[in-house]
Protein backbone atom coordinates (compact mmCIF):
# COMPACT_ATOMS: atom_id res chain seq x y z
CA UNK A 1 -39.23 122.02 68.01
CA UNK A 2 -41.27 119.86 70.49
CA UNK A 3 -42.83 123.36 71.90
CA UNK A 4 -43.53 124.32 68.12
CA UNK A 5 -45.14 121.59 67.34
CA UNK A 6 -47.07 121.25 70.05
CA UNK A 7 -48.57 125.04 69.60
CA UNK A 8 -49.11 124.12 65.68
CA UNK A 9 -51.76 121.48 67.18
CA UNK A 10 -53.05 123.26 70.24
CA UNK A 11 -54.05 126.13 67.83
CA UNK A 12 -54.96 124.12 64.54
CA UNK A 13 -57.23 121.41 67.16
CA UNK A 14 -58.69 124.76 68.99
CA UNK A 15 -59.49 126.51 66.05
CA UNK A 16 -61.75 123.73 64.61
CA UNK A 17 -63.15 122.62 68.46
CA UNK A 18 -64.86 126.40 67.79
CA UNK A 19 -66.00 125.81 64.31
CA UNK A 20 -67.94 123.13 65.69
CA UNK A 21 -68.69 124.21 68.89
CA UNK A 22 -70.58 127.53 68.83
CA UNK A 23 -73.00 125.86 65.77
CA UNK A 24 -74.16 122.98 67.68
CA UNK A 25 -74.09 125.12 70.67
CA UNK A 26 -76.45 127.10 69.04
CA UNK A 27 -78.14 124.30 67.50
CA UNK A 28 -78.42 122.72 70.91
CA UNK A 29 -80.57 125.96 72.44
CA UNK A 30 -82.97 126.19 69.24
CA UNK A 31 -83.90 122.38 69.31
CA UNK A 32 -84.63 122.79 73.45
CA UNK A 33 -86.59 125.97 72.54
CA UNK A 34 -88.37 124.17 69.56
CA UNK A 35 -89.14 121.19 71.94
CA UNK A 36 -90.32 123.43 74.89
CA UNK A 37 -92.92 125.73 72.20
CA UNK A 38 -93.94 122.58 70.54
CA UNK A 39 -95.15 120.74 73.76
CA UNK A 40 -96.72 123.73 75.26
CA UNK A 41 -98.54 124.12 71.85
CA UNK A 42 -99.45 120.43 71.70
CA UNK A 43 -100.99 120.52 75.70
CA UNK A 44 -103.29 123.56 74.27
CA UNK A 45 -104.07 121.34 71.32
CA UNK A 46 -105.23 118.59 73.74
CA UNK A 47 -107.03 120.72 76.01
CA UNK A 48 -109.41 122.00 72.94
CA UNK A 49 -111.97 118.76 72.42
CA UNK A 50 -112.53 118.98 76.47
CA UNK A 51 -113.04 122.85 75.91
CA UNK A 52 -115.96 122.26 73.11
CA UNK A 53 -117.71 119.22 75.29
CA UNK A 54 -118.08 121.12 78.59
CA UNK A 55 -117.23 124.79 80.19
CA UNK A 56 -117.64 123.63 83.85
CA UNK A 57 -114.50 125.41 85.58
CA UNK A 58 -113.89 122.23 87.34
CA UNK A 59 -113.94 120.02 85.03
CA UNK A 60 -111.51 122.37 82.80
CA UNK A 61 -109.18 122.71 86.22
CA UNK A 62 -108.82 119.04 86.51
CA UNK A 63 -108.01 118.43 82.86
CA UNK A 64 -105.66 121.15 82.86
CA UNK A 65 -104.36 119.60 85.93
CA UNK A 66 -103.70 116.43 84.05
CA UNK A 67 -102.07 118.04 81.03
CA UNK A 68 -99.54 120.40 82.64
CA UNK A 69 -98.97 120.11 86.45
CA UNK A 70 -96.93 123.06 86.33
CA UNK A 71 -100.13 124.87 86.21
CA UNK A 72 -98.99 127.04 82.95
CA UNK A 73 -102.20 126.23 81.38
CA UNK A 74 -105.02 128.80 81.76
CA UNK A 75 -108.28 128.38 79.68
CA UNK A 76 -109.98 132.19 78.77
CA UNK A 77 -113.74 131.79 79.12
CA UNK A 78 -115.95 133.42 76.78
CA UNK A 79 -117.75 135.47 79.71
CA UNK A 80 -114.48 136.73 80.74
CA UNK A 81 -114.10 134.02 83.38
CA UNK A 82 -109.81 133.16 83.29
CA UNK A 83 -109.07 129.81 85.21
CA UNK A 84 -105.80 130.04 86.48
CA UNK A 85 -103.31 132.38 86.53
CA UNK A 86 -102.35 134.61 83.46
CA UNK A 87 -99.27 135.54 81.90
CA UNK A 88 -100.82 136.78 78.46
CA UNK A 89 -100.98 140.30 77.30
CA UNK A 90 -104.42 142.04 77.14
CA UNK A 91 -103.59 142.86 73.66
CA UNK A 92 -102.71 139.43 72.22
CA UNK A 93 -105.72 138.10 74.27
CA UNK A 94 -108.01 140.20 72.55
CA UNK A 95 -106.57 139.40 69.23
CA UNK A 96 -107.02 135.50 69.73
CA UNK A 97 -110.40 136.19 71.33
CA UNK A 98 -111.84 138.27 68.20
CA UNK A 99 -109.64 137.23 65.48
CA UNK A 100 -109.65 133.45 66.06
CA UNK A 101 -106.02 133.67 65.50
CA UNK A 102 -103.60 130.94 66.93
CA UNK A 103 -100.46 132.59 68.25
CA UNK A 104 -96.76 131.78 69.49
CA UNK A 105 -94.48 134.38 70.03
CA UNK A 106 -91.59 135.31 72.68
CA UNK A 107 -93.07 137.36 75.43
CA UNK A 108 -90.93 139.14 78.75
CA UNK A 109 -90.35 136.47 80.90
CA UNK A 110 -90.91 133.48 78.34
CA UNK A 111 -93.29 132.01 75.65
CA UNK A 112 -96.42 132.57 75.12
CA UNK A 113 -98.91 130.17 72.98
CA UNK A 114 -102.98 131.06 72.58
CA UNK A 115 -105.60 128.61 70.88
CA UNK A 116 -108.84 129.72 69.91
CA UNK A 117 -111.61 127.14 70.18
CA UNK A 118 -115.03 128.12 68.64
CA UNK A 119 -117.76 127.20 71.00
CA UNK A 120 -121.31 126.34 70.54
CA UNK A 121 -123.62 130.39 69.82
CA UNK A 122 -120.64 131.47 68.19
CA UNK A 123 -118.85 132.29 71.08
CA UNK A 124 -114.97 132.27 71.48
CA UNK A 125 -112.75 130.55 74.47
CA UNK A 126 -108.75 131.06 74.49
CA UNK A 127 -106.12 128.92 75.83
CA UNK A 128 -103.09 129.75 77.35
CA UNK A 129 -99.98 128.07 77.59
CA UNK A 130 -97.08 129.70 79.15
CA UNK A 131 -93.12 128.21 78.71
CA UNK A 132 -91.05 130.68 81.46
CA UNK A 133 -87.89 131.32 80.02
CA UNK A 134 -85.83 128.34 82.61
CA UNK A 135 -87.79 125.93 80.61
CA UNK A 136 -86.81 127.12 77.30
CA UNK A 137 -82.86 126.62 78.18
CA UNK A 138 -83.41 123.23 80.27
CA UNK A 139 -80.42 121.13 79.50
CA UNK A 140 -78.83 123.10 77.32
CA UNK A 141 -75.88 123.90 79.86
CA UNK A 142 -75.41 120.47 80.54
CA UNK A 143 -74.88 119.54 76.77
CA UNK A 144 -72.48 122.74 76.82
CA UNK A 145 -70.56 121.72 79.68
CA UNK A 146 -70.23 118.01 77.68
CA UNK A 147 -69.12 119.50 74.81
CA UNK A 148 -66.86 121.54 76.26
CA UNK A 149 -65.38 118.79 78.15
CA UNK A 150 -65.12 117.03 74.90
CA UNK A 151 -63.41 119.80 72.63
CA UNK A 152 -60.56 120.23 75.48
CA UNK A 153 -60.25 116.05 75.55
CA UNK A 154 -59.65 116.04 71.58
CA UNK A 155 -57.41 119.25 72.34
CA UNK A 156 -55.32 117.84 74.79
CA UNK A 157 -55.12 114.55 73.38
CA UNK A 158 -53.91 115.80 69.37
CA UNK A 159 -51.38 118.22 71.67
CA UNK A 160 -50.33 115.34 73.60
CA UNK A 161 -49.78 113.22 70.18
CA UNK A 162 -47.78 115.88 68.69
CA UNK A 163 -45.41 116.35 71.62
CA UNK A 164 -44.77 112.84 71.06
CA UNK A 165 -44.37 112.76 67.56
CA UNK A 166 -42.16 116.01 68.72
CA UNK A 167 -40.34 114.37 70.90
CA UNK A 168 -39.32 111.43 68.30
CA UNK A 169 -37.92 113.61 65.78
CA UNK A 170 -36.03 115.99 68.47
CA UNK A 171 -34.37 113.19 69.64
CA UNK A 172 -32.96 111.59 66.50
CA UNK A 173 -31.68 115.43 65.50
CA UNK A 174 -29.74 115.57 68.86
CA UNK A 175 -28.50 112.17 68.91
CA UNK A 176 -27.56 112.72 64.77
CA UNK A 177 -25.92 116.79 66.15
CA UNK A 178 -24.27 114.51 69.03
CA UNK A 179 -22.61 112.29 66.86
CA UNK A 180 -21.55 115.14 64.37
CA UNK A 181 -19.84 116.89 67.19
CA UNK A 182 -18.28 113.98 68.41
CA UNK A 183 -16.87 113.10 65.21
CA UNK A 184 -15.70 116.77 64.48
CA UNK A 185 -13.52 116.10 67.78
CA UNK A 186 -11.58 113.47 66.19
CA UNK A 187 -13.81 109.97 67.33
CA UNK A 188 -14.09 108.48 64.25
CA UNK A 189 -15.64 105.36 65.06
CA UNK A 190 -18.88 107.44 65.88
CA UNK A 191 -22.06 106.10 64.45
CA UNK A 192 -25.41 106.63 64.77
CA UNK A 193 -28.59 104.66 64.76
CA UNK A 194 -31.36 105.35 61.95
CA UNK A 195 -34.46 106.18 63.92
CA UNK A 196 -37.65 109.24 63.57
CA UNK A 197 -38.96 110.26 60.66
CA UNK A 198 -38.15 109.20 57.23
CA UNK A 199 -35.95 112.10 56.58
CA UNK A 200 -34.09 111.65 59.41
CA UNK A 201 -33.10 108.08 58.68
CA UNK A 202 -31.45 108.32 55.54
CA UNK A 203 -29.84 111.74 57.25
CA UNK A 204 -28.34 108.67 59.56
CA UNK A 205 -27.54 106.32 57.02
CA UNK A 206 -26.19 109.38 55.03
CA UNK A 207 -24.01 110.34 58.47
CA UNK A 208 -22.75 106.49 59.14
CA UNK A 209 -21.82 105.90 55.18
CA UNK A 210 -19.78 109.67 55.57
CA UNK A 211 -17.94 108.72 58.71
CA UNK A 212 -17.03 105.19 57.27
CA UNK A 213 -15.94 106.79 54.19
CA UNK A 214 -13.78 109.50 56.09
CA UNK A 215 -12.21 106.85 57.81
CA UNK A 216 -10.81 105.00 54.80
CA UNK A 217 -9.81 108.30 53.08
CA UNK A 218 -7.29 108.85 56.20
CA UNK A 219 -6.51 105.09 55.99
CA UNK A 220 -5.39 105.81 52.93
CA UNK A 221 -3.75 109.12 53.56
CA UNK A 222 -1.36 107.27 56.32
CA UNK A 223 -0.13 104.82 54.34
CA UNK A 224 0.63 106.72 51.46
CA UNK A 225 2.27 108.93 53.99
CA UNK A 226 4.08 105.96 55.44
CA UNK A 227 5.24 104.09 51.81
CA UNK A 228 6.35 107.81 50.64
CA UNK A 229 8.12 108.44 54.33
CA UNK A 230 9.85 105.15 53.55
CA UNK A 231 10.97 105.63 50.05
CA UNK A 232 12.87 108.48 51.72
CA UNK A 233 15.31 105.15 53.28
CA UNK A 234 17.20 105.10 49.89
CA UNK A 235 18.64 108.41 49.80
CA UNK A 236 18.99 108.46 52.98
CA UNK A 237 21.43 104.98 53.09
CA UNK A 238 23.16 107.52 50.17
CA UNK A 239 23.91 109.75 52.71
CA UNK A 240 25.29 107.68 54.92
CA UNK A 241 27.44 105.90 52.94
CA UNK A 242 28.66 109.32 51.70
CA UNK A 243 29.29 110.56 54.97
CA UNK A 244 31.30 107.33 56.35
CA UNK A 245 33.65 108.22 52.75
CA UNK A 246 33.85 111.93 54.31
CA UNK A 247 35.54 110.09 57.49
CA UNK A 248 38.15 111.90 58.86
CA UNK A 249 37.39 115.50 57.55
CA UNK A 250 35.86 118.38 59.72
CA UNK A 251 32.23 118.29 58.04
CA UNK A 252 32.05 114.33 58.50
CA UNK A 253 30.91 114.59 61.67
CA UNK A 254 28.18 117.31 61.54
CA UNK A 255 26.29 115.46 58.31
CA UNK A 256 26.17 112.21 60.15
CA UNK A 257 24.50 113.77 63.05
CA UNK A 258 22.12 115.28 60.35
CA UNK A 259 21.60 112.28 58.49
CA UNK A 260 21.31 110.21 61.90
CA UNK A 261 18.19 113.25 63.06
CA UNK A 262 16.44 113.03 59.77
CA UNK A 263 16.02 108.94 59.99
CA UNK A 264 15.17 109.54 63.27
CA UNK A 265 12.30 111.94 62.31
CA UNK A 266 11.52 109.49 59.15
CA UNK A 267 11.22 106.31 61.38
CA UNK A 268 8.66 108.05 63.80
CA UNK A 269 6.78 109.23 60.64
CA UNK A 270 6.41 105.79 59.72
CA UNK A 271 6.05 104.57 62.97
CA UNK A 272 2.92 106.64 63.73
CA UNK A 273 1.42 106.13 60.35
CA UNK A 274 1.22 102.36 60.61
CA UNK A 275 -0.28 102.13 63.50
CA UNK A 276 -3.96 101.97 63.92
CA UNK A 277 -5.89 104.88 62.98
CA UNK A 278 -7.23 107.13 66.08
CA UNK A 279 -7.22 110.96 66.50
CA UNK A 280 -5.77 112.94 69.45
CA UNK A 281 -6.11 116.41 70.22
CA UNK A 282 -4.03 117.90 67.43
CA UNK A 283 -4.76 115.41 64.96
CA UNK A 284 -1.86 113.00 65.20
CA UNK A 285 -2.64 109.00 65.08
CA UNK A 286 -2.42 107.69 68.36
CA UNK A 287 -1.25 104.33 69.10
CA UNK A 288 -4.41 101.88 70.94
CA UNK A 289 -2.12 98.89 71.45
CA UNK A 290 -2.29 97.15 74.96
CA UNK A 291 -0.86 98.58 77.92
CA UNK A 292 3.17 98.63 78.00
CA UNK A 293 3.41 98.71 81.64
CA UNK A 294 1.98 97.66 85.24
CA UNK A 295 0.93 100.99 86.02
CA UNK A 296 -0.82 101.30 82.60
CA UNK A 297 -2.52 97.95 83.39
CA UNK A 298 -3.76 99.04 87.17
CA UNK A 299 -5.26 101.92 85.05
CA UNK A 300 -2.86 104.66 86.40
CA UNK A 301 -2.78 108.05 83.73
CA UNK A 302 0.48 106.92 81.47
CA UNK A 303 2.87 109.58 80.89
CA UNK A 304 3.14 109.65 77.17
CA UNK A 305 1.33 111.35 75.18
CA UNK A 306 -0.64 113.20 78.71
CA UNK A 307 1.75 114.89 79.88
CA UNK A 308 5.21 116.34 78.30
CA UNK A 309 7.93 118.66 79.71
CA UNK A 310 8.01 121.89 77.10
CA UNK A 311 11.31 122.50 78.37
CA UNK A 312 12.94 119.29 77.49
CA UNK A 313 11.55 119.15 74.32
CA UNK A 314 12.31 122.77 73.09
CA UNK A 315 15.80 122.00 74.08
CA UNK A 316 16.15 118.68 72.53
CA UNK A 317 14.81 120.60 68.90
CA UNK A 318 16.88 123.73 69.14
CA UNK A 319 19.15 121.70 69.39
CA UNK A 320 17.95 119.94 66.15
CA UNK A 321 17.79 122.98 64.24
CA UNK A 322 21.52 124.15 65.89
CA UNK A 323 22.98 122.53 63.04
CA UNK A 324 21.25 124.28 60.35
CA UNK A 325 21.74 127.03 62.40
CA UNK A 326 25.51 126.76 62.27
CA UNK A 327 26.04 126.24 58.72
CA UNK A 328 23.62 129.40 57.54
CA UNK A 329 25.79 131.52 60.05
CA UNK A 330 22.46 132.30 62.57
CA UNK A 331 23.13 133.05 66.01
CA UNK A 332 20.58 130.96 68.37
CA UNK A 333 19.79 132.05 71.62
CA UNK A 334 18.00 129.44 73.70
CA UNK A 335 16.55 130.87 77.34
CA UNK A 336 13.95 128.14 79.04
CA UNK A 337 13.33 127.87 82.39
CA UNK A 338 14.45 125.80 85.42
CA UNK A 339 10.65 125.58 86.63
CA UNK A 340 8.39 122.37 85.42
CA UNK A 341 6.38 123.30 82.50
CA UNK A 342 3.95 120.27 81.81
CA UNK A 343 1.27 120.66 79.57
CA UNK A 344 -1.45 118.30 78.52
CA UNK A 345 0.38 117.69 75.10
CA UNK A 346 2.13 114.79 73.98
CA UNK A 347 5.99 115.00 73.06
CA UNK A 348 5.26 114.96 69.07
CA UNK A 349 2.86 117.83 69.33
CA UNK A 350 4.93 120.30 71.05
CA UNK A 351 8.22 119.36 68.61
CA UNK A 352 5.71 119.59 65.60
CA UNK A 353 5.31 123.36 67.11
CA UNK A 354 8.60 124.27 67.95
CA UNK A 355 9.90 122.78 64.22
CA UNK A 356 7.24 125.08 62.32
CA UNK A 357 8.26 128.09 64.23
CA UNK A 358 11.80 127.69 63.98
CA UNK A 359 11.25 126.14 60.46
CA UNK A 360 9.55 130.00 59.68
CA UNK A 361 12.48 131.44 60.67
CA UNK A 362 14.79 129.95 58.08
CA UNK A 363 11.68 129.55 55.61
CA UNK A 364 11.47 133.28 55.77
CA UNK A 365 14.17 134.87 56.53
CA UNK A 366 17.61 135.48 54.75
CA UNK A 367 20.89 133.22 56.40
CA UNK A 368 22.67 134.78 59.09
CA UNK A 369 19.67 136.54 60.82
CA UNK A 370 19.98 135.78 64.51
CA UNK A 371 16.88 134.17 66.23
CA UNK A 372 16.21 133.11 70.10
CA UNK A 373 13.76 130.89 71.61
CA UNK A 374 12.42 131.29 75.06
CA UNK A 375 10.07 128.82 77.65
CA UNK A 376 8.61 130.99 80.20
CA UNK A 377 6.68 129.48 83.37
CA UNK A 378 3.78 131.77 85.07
CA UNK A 379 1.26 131.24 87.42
CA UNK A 380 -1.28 129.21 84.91
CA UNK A 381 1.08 128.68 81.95
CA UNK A 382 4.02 128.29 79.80
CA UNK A 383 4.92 130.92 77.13
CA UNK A 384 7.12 129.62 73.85
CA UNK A 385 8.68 132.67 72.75
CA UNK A 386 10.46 132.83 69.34
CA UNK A 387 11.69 135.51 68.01
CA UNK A 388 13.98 136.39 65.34
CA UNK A 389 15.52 140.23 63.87
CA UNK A 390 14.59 139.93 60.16
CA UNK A 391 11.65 141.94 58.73
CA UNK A 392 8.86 140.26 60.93
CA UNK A 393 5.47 139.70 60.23
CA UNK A 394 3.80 142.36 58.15
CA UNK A 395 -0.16 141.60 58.74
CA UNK A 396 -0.32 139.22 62.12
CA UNK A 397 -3.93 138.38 61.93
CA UNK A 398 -3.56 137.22 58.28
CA UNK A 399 -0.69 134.95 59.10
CA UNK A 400 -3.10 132.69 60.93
CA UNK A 401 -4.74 131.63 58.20
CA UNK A 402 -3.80 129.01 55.71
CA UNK A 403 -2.53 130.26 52.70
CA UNK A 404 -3.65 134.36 52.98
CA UNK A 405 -0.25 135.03 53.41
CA UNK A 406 1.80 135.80 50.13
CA UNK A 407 4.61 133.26 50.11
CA UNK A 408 3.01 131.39 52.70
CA UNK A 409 0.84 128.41 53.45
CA UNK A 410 -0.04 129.59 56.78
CA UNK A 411 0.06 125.67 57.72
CA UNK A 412 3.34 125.84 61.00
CA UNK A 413 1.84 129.19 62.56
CA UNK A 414 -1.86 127.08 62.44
CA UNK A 415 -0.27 124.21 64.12
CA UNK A 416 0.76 126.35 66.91
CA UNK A 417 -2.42 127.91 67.40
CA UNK A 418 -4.24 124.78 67.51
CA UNK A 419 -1.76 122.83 69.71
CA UNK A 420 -1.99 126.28 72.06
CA UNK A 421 -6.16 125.63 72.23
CA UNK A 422 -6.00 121.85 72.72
CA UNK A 423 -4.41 122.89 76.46
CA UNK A 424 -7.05 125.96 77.10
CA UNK A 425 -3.89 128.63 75.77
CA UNK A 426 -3.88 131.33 73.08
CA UNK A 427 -1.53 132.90 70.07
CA UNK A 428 0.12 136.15 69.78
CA UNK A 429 1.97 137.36 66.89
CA UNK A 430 3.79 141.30 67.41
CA UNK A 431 7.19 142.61 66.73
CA UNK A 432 10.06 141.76 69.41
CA UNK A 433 13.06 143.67 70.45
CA UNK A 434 15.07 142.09 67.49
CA UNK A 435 13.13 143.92 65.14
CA UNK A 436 11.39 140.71 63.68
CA UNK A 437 8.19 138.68 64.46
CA UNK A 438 7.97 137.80 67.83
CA UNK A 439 5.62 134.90 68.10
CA UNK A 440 4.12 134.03 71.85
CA UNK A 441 2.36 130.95 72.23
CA UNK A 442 1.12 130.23 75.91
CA UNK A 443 -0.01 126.82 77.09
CA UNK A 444 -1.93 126.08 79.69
CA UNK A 445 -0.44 123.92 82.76
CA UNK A 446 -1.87 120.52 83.46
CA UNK A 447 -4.19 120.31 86.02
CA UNK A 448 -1.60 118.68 88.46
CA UNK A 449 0.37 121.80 88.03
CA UNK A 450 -1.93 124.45 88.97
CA UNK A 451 -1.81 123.95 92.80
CA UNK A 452 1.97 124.79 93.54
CA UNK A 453 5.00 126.35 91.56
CA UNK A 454 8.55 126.53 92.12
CA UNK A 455 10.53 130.04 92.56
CA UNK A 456 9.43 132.37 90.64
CA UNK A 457 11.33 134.01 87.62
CA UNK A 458 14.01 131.33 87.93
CA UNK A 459 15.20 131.11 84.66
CA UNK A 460 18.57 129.31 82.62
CA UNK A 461 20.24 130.32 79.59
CA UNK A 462 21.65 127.39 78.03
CA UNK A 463 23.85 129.48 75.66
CA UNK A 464 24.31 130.67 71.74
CA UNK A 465 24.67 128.05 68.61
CA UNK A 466 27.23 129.53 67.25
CA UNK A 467 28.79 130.61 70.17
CA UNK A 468 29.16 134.23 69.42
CA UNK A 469 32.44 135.79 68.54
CA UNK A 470 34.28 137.81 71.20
């Protein structure tokens, strides 16, 4: 934009540094020309009174002398007698000689001016007055050369204003794009400061009103999230009450383990909607209270929420979903690896991706169809495999988006794929072995991963929920 502008003025400035230019250049060379004829015209004039007093050559030299020095002035005596050295054509001579005509006109070499002066008997005397051609342009280069030097001094200086006008308004856009990206990353205290044009001012006061009003909208959201997450106590307290009255029987056991996981979940749901409003990489409200621990203080990287083991937390909600498992009659194969698998993804985002996977499988397919889960450590990531054998995926690319799928919202298989591109990873979607969907998502290992790994392939199969029938 600075370059544009600055081009807009070089060629608007240039264009009317020309318009003025070649006139008074022009203008410059006819006045020097006018000047030049009309003093050689007026030294003839002045020479005339001396002519009609006396013809003596020497006294005609000497006043000649005194009016040009340049010795350009030549007097044409009427016996044919020239004083000085000519420059005049025979023919205009004659014609001022015989008929008494004054004349001024451009001649090789210069400018030539005769004057007729009637002497006494009738006779006629000419003189001459030749302008060479250096004296017609004396000066004029010199005005050229100052007006040149002016034009490109206005030029440069209107191209130098507009870079800097330029320059205002580019940086208020970048610092008003800055801000926009980093608020699209999840920084919602990002403001901006109203500076450049008037436009671009109320585009910042239009930017800082949008981000404050964004951030109220999610205060909102999380607390309506939290009062309805909390409203979800009173069942719950049903449930448990119900189950102790179910003491004693087979099934007593299994729903309080249930119930006990889903106030679990509903207590971290509150939990991470009261606290103060921030945005990590997938979204989630982080917590900014004070460091919990020395190392935190010294300023060493905390654990939580950096760093998380995708093994441990696969297995902790398979084991979750086991019990569901169990009671629609699904086989669950669970297959992770003995390697370390650290991402750069806090504990709640990897269980939010595991649950809407898993939570697919039984969304979407009928009870009793078996499904396995696999963690899978290469070189520069971990794989979460999940598979299951009911009628899979019928258009994979589709599935990605929210709600293109018939039946579908499109909402767990988006969580995966953005979890997968917070670490640097990707998303496949294909049809396994079982005969279903066979969804892949690869994270990338944290940096303090990359430089060593353990054996490769090793690999431990933690068993079936139910355990399959022999």
């Amino acid at each position: 934009m600075r370059r544009s502008l600055a081009g807009v003025a070089l060629a608007v400035t240039s264009m009317v540094a020309l318009s003025f230019l070649i006139p008074l250049g022009a203008l410059v060379m006819s006045l020097v020309k006018e000047q030049s004829v009309t003093a050689a015209e007026q030294r003839a004039a002045a020479l005339a009174p001396v002519l009609t007093l006396t013809t003596d050559p020497s006294a005609l030299r000497e006043s000649a002398a005194g009016l040009d020095a340049s010795e350009h002035l030549v007097v044409h005596l009427p016996d044919a007698q020239t004083l000085g050295d000519t420059q005049a054509p025979a023919k205009l001579l004659e014609r001022a000689q015989q008929g008494r005509e004054s004349i001024s006109q451009k001649t090789p070499g210069g400018w030539i001016c005769l004057q007729p002066v009637v002497l006494p008997g009738d006779r006629v005397a000419v003189i001459e007055n030749f302008v060479p051609d250096e004296e017609l342009t004396r000066g004029v280069r010199a005005s050229w050369a100052v007006m040149l030097l002016l034009a490109v001094g206005l030029v440069g200086g209107s191209v130098l204003v507009a870079d800097r006008l330029g320059a205002k308004v580019v940086r208020s856009s970048k610092k008003l794009a800055q801000a926009s990206h980093t608020l699209g990353q999840g920084n919602l205290d990002t403001r901006v400061e109203p500076m450049g044009p008037k436009e671009l001012r109320d585009a910042g006061v239009a930017f800082n009103a949008m981000a404050h009003r964004m951030t109220e909208l999610l205060a909102i959201e999380r607390e309506l999230v939290a009062d309805l997450s909390h409203r979800l106590r009173t069942p719950l307290t049903a449930l448990h009450l119900a189950s102790e009255r179910m003491a004693g029987t087979p099934e007593s056991a299994r729903v309080e383990a249930a119930v006990h996981a889903l106030e679990t979940e509903l207590q971290a749901i509150i939990a991470a909607a009261r606290t103060p409003l921030a945005v990590g990489p997938m979204g989630h409200g982080l917590r900014s209270a004070e460091p919990s621990t020395p190392q935190q203080a010294a300023g060493a990287e905390p654990s939580a929420g950096c760093r998380s083991e995708v093994a441990d937390v696969v297995r902790r909600r398979t084991a979750f979903w086991a019990v569901l498992a169990e009671q629609q009659d699904r086989s669950c194969a669970l297959e992770i690896t003995q390697e370390p698998t650290g991402v750069s993804l806090s504990d709640d985002d990897i269980a939010a991706v595991v649950d809407a996977l898993i939570g697919n499988v039984f969304s979407h397919t009928p009870p009793g169809t078996a499904f396995g889960v696999r963690v899978v450590r290469t070189a520069q990531a971990v794989e979460l495999i999940v598979e299951d054998s009911g009628p899979g995926i019928p258009e994979p690319d589709r599935a990605l988006s929210r709600g293109s799928s018939t039946g579908s919202s499109g909402l767990g298989l988006d969580i995966a794929r953005r979890a997968a591109a917070v670490t640097g990873g990707s998303m496949r979607i294909g049809h396994g072995p079982r005969g279903g969907a066979h969804i892949t998502v690869v994270f990338a290992l944290a940096p303090s991963l990359l430089t060593g790994r353990g054996p490769r392939g090793s690999r431990r199969r933690t068993g079936w929920w139910p355990p399959r029938k022999r």
